[in-house]
N, C-alpha and C. Protein backbone atom coordinates (compact mmCIF):
# COMPACT_ATOMS: atom_id res chain seq x y z
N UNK A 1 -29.00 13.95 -21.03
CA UNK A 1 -29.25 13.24 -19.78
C UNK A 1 -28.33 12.03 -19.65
N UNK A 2 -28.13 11.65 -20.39
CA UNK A 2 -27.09 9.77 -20.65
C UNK A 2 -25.95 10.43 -20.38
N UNK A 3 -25.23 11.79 -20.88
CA UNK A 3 -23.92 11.79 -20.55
C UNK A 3 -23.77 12.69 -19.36
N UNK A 4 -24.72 13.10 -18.65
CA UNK A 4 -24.30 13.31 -17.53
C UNK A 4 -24.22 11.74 -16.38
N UNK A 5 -25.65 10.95 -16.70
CA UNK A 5 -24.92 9.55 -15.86
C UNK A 5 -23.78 8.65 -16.27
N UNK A 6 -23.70 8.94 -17.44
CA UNK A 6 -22.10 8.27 -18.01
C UNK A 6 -20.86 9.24 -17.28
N UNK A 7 -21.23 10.57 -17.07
CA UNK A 7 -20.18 10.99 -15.85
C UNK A 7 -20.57 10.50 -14.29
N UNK A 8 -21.06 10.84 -14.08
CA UNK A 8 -21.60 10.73 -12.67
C UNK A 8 -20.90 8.66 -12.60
N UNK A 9 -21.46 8.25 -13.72
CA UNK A 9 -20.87 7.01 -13.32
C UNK A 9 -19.33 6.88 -13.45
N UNK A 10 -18.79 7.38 -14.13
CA UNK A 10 -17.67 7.47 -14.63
C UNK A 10 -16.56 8.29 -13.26
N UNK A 11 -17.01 8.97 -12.36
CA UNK A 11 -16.80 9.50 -11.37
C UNK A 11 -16.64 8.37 -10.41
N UNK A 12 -18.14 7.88 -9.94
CA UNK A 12 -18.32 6.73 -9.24
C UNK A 12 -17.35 5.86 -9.50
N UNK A 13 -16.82 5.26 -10.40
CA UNK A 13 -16.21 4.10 -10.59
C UNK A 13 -14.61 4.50 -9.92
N UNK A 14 -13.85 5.67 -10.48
CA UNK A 14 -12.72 6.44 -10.36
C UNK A 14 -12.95 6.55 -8.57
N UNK A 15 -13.69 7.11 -7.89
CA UNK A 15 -13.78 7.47 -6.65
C UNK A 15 -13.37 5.91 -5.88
N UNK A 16 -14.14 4.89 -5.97
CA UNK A 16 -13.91 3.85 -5.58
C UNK A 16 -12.85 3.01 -5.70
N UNK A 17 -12.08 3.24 -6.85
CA UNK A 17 -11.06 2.58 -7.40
C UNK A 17 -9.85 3.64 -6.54
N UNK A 18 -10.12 4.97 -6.09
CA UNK A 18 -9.17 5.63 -5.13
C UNK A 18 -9.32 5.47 -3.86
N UNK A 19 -10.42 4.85 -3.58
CA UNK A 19 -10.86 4.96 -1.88
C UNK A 19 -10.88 3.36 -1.47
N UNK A 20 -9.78 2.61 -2.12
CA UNK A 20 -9.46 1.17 -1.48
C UNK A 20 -8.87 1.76 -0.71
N UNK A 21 -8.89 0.78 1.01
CA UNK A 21 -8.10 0.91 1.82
C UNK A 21 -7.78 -0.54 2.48
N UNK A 22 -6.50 -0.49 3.01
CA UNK A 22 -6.16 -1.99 3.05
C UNK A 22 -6.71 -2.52 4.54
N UNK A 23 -6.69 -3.71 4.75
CA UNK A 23 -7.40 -4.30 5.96
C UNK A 23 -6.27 -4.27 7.09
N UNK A 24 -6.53 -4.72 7.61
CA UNK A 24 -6.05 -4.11 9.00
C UNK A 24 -4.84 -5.91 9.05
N UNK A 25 -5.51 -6.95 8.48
CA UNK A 25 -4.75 -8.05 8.25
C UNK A 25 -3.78 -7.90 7.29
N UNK A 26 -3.77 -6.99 5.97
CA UNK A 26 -2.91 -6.55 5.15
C UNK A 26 -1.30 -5.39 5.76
N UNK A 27 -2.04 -4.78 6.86
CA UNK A 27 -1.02 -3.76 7.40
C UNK A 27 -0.24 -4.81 8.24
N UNK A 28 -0.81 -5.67 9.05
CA UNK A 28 -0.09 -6.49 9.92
C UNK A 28 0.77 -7.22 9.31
N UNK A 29 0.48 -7.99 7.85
CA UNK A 29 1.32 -8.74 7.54
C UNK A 29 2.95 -7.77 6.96
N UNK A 30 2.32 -6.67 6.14
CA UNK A 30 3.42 -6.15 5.64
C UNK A 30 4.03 -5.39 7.22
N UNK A 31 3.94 -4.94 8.40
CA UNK A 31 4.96 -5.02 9.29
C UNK A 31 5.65 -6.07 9.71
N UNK A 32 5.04 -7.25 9.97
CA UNK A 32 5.84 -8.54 10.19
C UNK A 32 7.18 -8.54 9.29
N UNK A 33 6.21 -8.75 7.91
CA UNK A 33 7.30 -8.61 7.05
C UNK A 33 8.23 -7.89 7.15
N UNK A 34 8.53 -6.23 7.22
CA UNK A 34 9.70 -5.72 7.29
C UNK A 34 10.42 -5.59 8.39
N UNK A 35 9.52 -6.14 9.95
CA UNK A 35 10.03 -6.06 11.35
C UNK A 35 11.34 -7.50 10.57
N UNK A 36 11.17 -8.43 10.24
CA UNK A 36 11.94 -9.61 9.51
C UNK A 36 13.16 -9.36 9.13
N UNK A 37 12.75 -8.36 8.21
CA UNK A 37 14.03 -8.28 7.38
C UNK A 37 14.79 -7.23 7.98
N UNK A 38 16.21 -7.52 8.14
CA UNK A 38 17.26 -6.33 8.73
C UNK A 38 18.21 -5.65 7.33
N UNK A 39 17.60 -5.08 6.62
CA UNK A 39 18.11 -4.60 5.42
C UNK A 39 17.19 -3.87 4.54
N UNK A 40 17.85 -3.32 3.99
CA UNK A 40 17.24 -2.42 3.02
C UNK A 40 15.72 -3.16 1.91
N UNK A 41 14.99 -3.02 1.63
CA UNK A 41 14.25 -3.89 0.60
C UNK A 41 13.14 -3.09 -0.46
N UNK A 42 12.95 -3.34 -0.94
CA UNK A 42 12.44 -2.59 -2.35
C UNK A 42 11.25 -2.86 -2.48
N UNK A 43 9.67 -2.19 -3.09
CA UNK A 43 8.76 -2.47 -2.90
C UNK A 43 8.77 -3.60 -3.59
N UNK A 44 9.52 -3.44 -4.56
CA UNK A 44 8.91 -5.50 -5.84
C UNK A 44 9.41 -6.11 -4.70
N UNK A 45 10.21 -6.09 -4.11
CA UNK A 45 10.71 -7.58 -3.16
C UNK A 45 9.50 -7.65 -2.33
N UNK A 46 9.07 -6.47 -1.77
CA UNK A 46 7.86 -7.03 -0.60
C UNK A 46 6.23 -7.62 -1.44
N UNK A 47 6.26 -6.97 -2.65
CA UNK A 47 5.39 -7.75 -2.82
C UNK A 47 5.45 -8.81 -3.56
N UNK A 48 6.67 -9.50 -3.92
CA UNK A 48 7.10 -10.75 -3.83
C UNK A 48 6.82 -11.86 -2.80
N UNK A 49 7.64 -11.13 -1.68
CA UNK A 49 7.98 -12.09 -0.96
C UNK A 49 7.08 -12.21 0.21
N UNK A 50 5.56 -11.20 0.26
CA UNK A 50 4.53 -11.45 0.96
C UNK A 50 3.93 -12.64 0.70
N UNK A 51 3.11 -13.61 1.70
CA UNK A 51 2.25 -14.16 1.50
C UNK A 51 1.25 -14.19 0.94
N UNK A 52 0.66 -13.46 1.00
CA UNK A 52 -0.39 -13.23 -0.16
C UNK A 52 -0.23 -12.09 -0.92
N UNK A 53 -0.89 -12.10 -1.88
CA UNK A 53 -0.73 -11.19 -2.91
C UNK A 53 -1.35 -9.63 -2.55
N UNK A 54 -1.03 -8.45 -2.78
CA UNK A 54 -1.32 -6.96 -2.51
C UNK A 54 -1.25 -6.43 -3.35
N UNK A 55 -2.74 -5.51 -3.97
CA UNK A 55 -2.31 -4.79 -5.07
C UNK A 55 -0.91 -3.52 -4.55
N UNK A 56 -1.01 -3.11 -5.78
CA UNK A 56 0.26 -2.55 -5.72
C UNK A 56 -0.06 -0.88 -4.80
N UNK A 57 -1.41 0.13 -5.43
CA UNK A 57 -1.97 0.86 -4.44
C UNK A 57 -2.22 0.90 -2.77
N UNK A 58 -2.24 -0.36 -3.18
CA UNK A 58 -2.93 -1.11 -1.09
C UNK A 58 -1.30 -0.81 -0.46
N UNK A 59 -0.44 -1.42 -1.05
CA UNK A 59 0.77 -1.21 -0.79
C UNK A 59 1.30 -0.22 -0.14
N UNK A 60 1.25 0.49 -1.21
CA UNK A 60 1.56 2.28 -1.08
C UNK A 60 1.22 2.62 -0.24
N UNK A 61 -0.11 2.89 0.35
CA UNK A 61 -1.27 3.28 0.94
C UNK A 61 -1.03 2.76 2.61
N UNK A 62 -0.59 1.25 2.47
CA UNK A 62 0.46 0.76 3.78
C UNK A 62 1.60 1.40 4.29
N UNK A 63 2.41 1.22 2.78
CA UNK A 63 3.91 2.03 3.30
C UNK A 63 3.92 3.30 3.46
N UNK A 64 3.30 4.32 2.90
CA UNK A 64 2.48 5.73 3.51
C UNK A 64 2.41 5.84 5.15
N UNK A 65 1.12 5.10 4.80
CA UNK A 65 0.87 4.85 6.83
C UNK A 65 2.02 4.58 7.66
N UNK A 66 2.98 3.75 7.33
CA UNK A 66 3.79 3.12 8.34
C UNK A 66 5.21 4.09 8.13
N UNK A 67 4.88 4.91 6.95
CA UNK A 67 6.13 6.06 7.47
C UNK A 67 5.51 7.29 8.00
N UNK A 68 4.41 7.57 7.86
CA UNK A 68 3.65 9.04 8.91
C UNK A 68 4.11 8.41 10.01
N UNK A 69 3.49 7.07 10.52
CA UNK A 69 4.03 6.77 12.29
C UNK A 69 5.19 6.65 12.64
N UNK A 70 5.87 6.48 11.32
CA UNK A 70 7.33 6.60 12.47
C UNK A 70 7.75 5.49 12.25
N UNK A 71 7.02 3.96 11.66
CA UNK A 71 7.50 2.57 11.96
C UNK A 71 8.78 2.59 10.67
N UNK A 72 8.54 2.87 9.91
CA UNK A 72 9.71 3.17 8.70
C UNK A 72 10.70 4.14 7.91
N UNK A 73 11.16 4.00 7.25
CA UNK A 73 11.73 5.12 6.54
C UNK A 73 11.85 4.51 5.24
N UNK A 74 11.35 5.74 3.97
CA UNK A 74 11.50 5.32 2.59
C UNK A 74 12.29 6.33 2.19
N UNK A 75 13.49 5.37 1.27
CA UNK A 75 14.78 6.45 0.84
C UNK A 75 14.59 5.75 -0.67
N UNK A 76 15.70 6.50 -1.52
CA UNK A 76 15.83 6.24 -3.01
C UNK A 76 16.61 4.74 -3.03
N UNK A 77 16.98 3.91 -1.83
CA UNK A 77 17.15 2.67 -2.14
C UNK A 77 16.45 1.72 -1.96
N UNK A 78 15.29 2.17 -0.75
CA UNK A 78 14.70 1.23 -0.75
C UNK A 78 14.10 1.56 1.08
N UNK A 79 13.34 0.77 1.90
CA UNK A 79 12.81 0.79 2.76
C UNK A 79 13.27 0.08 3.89
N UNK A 80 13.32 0.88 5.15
CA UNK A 80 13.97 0.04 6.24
C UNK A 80 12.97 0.16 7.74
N UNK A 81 12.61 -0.86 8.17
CA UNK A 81 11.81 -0.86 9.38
C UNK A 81 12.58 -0.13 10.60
N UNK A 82 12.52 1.33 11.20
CA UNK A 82 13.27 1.26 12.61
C UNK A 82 12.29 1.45 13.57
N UNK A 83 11.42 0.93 13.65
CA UNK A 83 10.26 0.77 15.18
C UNK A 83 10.72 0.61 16.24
């Protein structure tokens, strides 16, 4: 009985830790940000040079979104805003 709730929890914890999604203030800032920059830029630079800090998933999970719509493009050098 214990190691099925040690899965079941063990599930729980994993599920949640995949189903962050970023705020709607997190997507805005990282477009500002790359509407900014006219050049190529690399994910360490953006989450450098954001204002506040973003895990690194939330990130992803942003720059994902903002290349399904169309606002970006991600190549092997790096990321460029063409909105």
């Amino acid at each position: 009985m214990t190691q099925l709730l040690q899965l079941a929890e063990r599930e729980q914890v994993e599920k949640e830790r995949i189903t962050h999604s970023p705020t709607l203030n997190t997507i805005l800032m990282v477009e500002d940000y790359l509407k900014e920059r006219e050049e190529l830029v690399s994910v360490a630079d953006i989450k450098r040079d954001l204002p506040r800090k973003v895990m690194h998933q939330t990130l992803l999970l942003v720059l994902d979104y903002l290349q399904a719509s169309g606002k970006i493009l991600i190549g092997t050098k790096g990321i460029l805003w063409v909105f």
